[in-house]
Protein backbone atom coordinates (compact mmCIF):
# COMPACT_ATOMS: atom_id res chain seq x y z
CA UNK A 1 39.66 -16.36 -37.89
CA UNK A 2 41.46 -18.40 -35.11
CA UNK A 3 44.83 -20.01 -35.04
CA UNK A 4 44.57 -22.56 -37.24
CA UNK A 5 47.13 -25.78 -37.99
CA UNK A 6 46.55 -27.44 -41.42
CA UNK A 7 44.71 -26.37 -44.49
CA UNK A 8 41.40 -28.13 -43.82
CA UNK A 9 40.99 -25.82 -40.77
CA UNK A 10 41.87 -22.68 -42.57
CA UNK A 11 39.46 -23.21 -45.27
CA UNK A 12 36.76 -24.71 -42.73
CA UNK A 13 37.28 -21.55 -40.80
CA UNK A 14 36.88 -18.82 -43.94
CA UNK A 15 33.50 -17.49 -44.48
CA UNK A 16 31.20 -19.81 -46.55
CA UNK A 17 31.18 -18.32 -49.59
CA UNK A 18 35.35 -17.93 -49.70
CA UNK A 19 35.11 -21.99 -49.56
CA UNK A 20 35.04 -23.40 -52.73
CA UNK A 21 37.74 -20.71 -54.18
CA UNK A 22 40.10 -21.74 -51.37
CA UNK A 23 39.71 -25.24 -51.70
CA UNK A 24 40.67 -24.78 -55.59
CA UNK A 25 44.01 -22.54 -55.10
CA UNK A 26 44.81 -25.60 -52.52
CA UNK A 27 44.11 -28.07 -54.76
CA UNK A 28 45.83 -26.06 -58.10
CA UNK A 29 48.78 -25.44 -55.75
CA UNK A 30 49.14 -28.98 -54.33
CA UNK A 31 48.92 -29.66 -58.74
CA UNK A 32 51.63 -27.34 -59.40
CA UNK A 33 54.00 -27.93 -56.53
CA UNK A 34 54.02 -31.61 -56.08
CA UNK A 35 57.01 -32.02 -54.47
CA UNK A 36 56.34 -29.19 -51.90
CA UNK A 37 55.44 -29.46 -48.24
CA UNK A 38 52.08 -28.04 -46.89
CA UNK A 39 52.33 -25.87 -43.92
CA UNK A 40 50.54 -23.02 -42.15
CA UNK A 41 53.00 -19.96 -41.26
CA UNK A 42 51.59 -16.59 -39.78
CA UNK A 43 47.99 -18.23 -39.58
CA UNK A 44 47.76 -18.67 -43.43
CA UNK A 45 48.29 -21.93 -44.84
CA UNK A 46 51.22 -22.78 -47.93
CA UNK A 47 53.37 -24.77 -49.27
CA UNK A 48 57.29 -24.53 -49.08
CA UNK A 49 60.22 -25.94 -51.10
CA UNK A 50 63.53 -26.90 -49.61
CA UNK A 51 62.82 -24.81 -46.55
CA UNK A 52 61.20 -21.66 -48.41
CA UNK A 53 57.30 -20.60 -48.68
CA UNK A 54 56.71 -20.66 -52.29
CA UNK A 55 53.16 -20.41 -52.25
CA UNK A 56 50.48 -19.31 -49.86
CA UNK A 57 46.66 -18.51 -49.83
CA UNK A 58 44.77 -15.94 -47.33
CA UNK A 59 40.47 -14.80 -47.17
CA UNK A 60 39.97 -11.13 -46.01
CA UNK A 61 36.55 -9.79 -44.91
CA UNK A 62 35.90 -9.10 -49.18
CA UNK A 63 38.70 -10.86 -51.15
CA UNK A 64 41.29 -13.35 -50.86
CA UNK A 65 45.04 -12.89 -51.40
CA UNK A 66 47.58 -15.51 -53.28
CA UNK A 67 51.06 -15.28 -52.71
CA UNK A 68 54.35 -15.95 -54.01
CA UNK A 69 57.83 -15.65 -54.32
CA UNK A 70 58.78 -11.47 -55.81
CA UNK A 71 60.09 -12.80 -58.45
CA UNK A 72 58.02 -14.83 -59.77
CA UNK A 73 54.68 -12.04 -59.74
CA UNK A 74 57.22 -9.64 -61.77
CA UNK A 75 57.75 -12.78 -63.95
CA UNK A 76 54.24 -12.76 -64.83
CA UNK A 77 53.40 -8.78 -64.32
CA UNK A 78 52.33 -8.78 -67.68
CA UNK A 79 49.53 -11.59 -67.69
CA UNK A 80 48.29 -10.29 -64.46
CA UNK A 81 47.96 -7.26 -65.20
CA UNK A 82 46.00 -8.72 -68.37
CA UNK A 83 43.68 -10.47 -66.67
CA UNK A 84 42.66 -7.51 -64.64
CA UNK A 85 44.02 -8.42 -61.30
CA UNK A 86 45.46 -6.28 -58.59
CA UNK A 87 49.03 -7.24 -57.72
CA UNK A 88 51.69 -5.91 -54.93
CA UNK A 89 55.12 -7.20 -55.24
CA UNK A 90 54.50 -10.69 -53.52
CA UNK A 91 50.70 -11.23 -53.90
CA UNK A 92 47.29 -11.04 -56.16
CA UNK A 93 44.17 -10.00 -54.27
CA UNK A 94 40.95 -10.97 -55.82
CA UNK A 95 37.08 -11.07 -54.99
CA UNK A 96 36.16 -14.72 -54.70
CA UNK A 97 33.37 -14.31 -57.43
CA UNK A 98 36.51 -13.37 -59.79
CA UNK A 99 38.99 -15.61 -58.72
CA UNK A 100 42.33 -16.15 -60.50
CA UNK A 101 42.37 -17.81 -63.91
CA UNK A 102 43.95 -21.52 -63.30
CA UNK A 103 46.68 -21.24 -65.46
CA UNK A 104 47.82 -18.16 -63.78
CA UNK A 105 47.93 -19.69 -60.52
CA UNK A 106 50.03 -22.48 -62.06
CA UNK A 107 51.78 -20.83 -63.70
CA UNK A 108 52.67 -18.26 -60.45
CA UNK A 109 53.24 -21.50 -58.83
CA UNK A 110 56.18 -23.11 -60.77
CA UNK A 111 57.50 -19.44 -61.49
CA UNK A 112 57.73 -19.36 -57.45
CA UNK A 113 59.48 -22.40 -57.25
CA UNK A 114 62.41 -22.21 -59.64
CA UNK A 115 63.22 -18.99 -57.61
CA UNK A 116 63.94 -20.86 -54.45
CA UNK A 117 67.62 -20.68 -54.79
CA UNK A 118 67.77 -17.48 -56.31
């Protein structure tokens, strides 16, 4: 994928069928963190509070990542783990044709923001 700038040209730029699951995390993110700023940082676009990237989004060649603050995935170990999701210690990588359960994300979200100042 090339450099890109904003989100629109990140998700334009992701395989076709990555699309629609992209455009969702942006739009569940935007949701959850309405007082954050959008940005793109190491060619992946997020969204950062008070000067900190508390959310960001990424398509690989067969999944897409999600990522947050440490703290907040180990907040929520449990549920991922429940829903059958692979985590690392900032991220959940997923297949787009099993993407992240909505509440989740939201939930990962506003987890990843209170942690700012921590």
């Amino acid at each position: 994928m090339a450099a890109i700038t904003d989100h629109d040209s990140y998700i334009a730029a992701a395989p076709e069928a990555f699309r629609p699951v992209l455009s969702h995390l942006r739009d569940l993110l935007r949701g959850a963190l309405p007082d954050a700023e959008e940005m793109v940082a190491y060619n992946m676009p997020g969204f950062r509070v008070r000067g900190t990237v508390v959310a960001s989004y990424a398509a690989f060649s067969k999944q897409i990542g999600l990522y947050f603050l440490a703290s907040a995935i180990s907040d929520h170990a449990e549920e991922i783990a429940e829903s059958g999701l692979t985590a690392s210690k900032t991220g959940v990588t997923f297949p787009p044709h099993k993407p992240v359960p909505d509440h989740l994300v939201t939930r990962l979200a506003t987890s990843s923001s209170t942690h700012v100042d921590d």
